[in-house]
N, C-alpha and C. Protein backbone atom coordinates (compact mmCIF):
# COMPACT_ATOMS: atom_id res chain seq x y z
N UNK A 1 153.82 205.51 196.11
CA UNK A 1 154.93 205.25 197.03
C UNK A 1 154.53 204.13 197.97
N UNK A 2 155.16 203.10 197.84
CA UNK A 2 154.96 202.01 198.78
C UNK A 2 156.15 202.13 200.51
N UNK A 3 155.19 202.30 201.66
CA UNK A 3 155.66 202.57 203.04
C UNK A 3 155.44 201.67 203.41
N UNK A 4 156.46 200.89 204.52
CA UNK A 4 156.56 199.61 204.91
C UNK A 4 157.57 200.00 206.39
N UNK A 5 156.78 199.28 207.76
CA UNK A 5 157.91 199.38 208.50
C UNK A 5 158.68 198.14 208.42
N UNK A 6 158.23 197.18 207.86
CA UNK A 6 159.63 196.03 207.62
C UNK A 6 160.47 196.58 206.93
N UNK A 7 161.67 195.68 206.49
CA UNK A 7 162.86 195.93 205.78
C UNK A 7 162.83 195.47 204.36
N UNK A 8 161.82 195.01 204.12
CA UNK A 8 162.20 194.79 203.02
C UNK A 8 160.38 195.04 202.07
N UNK A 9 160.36 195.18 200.98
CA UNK A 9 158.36 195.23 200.07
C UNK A 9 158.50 193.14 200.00
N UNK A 10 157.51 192.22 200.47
CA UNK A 10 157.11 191.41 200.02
C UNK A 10 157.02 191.31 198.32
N UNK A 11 157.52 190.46 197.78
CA UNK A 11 157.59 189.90 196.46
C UNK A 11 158.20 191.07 195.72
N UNK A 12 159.42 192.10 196.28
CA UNK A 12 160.16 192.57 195.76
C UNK A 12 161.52 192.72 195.81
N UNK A 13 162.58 193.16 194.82
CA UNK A 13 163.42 193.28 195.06
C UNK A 13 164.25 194.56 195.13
N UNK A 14 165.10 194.80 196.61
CA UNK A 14 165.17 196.18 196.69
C UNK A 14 166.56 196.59 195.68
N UNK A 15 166.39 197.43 194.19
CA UNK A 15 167.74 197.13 193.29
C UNK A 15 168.54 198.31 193.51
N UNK A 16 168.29 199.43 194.17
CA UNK A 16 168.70 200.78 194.80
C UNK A 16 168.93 201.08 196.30
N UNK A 17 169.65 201.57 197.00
CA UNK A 17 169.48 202.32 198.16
C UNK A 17 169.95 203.23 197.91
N UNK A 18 169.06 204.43 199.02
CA UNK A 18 168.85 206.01 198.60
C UNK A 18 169.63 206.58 200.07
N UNK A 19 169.49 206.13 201.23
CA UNK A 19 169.57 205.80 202.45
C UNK A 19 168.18 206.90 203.43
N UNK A 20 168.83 207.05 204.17
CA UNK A 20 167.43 207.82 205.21
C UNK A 20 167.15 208.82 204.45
N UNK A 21 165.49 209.06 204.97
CA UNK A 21 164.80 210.03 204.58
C UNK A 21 163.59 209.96 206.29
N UNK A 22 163.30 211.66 206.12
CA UNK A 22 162.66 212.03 207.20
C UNK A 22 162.14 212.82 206.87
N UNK A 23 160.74 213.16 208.31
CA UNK A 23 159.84 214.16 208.28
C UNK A 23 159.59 214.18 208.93
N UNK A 24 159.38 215.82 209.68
CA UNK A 24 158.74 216.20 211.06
C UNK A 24 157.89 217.33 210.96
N UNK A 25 156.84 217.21 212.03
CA UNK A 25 156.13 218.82 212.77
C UNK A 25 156.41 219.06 213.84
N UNK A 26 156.41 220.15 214.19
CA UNK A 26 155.66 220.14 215.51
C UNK A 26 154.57 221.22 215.94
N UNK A 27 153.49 220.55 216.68
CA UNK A 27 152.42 220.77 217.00
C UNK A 27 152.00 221.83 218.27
N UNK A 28 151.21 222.42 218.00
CA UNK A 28 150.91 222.92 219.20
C UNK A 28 149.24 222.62 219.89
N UNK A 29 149.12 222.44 221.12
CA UNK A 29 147.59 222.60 220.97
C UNK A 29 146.99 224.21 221.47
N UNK A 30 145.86 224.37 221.63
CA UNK A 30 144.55 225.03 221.58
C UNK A 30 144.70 225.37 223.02
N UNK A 31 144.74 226.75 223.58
CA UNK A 31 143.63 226.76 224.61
C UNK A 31 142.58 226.22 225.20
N UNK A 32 141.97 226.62 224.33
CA UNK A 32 140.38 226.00 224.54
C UNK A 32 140.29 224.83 224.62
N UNK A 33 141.63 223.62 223.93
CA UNK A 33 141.43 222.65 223.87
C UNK A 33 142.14 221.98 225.58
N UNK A 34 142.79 222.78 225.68
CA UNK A 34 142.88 222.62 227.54
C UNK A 34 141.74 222.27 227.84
N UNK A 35 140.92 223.46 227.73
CA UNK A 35 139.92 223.55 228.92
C UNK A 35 139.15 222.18 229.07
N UNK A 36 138.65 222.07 227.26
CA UNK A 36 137.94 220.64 227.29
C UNK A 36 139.03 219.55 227.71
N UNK A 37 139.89 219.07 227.30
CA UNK A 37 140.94 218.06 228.02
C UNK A 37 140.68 218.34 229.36
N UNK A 38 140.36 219.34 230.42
CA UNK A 38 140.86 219.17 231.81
C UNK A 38 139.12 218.76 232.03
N UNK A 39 138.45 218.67 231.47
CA UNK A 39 136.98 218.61 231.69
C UNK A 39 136.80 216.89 231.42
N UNK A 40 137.55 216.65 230.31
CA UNK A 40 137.54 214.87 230.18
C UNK A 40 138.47 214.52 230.95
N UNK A 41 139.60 214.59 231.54
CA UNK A 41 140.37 213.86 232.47
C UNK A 41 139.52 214.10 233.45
N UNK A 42 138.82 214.76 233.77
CA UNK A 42 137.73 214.72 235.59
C UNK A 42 137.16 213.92 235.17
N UNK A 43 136.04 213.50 233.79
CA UNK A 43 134.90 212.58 233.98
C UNK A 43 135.52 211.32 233.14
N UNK A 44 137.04 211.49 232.49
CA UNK A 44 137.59 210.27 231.79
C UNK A 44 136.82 210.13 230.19
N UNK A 45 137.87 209.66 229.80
CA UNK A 45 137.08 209.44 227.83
C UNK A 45 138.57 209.64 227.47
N UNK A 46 138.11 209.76 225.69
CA UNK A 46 138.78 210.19 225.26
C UNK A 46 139.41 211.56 224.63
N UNK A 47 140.26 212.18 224.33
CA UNK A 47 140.51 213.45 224.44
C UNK A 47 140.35 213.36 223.00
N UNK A 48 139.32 213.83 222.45
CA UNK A 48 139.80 213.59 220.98
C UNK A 48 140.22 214.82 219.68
N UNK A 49 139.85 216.09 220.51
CA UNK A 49 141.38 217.10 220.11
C UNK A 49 142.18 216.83 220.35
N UNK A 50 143.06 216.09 221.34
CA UNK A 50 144.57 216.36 220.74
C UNK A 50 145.06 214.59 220.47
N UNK A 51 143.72 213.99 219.84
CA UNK A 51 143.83 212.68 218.92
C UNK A 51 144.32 213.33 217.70
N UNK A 52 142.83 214.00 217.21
CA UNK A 52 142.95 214.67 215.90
C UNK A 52 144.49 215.51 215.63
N UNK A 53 144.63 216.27 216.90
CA UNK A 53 145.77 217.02 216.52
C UNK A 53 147.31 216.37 216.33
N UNK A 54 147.59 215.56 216.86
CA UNK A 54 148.72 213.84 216.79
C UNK A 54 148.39 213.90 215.35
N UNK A 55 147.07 212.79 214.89
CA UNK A 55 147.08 212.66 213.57
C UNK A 55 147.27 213.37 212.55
N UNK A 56 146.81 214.89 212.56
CA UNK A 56 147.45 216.04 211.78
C UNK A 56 148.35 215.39 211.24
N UNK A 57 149.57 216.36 212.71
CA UNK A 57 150.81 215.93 212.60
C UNK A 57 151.32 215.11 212.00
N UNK A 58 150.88 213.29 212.38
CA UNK A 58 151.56 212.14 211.62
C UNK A 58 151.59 212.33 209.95
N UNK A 59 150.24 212.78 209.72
CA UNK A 59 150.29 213.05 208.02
C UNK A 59 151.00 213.72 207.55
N UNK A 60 151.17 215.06 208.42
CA UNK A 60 152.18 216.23 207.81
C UNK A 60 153.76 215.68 207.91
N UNK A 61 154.12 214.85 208.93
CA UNK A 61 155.49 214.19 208.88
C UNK A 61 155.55 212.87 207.68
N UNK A 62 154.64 212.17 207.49
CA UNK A 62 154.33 211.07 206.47
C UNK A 62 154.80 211.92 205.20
N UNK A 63 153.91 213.24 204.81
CA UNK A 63 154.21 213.51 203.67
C UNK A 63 155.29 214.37 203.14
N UNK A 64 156.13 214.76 204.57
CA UNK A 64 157.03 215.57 204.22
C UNK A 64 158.25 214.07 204.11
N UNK A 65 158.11 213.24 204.32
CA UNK A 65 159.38 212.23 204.23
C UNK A 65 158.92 211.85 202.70
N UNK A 66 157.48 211.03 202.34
CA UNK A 66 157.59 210.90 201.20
C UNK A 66 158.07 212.21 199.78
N UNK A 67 157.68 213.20 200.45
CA UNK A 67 158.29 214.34 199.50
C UNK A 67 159.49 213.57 199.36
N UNK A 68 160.51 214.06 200.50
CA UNK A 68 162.30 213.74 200.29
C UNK A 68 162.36 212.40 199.93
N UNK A 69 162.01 211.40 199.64
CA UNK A 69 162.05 210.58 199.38
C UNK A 69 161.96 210.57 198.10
N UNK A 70 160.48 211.22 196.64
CA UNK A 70 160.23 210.94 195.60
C UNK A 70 161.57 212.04 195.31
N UNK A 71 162.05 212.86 195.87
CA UNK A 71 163.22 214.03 195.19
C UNK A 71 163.64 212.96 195.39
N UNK A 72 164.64 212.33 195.56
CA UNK A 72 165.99 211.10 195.43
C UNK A 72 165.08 210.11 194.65
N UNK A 73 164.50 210.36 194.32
CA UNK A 73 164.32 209.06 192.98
C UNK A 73 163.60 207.93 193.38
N UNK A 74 163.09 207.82 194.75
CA UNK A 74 162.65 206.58 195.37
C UNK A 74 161.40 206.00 195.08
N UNK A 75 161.06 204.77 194.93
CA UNK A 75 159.25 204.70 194.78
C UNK A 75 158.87 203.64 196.46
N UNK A 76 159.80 203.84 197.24
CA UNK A 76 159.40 202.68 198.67
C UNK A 76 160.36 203.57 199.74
N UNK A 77 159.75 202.82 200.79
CA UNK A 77 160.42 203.26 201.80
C UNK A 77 159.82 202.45 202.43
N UNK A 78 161.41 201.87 203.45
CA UNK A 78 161.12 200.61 204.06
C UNK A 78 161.69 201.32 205.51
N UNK A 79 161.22 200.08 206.56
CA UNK A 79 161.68 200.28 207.81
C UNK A 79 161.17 201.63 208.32
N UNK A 80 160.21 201.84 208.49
CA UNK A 80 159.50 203.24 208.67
C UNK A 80 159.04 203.34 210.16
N UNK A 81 159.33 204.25 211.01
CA UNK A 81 159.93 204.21 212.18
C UNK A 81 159.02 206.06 212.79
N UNK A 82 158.26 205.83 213.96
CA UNK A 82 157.63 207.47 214.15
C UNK A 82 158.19 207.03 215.87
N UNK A 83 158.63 208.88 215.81
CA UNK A 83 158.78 209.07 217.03
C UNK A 83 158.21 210.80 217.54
N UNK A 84 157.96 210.57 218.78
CA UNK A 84 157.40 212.23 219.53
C UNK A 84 158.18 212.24 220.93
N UNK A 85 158.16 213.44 220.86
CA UNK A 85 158.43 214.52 221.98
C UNK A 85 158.06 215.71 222.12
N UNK A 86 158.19 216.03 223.37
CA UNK A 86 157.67 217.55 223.82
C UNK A 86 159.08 218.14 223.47
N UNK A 87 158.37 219.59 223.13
CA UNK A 87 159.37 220.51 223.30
C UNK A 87 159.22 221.36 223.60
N UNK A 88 158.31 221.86 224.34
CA UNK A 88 158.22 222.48 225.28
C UNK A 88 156.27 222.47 225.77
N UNK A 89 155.99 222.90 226.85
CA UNK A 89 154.73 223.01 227.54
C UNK A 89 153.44 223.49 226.28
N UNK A 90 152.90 221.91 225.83
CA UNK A 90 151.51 222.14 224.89
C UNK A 90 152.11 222.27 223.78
N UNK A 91 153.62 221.72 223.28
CA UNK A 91 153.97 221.74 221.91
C UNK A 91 154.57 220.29 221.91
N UNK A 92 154.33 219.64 220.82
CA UNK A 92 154.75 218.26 220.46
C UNK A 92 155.40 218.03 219.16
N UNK A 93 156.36 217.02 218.88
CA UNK A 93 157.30 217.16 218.16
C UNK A 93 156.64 215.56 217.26
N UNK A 94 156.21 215.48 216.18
CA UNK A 94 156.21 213.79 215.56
C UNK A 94 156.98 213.82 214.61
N UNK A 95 158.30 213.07 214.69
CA UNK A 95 159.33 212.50 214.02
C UNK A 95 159.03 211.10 213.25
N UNK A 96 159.07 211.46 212.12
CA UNK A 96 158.91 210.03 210.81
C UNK A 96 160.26 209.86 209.90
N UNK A 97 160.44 208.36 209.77
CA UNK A 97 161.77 208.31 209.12
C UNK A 97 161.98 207.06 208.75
N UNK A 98 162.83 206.80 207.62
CA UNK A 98 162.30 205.80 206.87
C UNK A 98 163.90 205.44 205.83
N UNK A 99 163.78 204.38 205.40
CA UNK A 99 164.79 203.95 204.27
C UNK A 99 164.30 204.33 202.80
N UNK A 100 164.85 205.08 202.33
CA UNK A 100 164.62 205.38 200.44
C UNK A 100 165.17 204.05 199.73
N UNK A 101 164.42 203.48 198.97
CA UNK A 101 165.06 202.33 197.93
C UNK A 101 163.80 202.72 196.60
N UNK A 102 165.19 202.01 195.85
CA UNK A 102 163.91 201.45 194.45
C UNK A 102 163.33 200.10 194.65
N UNK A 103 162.27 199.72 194.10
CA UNK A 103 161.93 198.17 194.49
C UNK A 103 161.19 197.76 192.89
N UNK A 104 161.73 196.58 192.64
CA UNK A 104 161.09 195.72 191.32
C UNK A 104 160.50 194.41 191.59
């Protein structure tokens, strides 16, 4: 599956549209991973549980769009577009979404 946030695959031509396709999680973090987060915001760095835990997420939204995507017949997806939000206190939402086409 070729993912592209432009609009169009370089040296292809798009001969199908499928139209949107999407994928989301949402995340929660850790207790424990508080504690360490409130321990690096005093001495500063990086938080890198809830790096890891974002990236999860992005994969699990990546592969739930390419799923809906290969069901409609698609081998690309262009214009690929991530968005987050809270939804409520220590839960996070990553939204992925994308154009289905065929490309030759």
């Amino acid at each position: 599956m070729i993912i592209t946030t432009i609009n169009h695959v370089p040296d292809k031509e798009i001969t199908t549209h499928y139209g949107i396709v999407s994928g989301s999680t949402v995340k929660a973090k850790h207790a424990g991973s508080d504690l360490l987060a409130g321990i690096k915001n005093f001495f500063g760095g990086e938080i890198s549980t809830y790096t890891d835990l974002l990236e999860s997420a992005r994969e699990v939204a990546v592969e739930r769009m390419v799923e809906q995507a290969e069901s409609a017949g698609a081998n690309a997806i262009i214009n690929v577009r991530m968005a987050t939000s809270a939804i409520t206190a220590g839960a996070a939402e990553i939204y992925v979404y994308g154009t289905a086409v065929i490309v030759e």
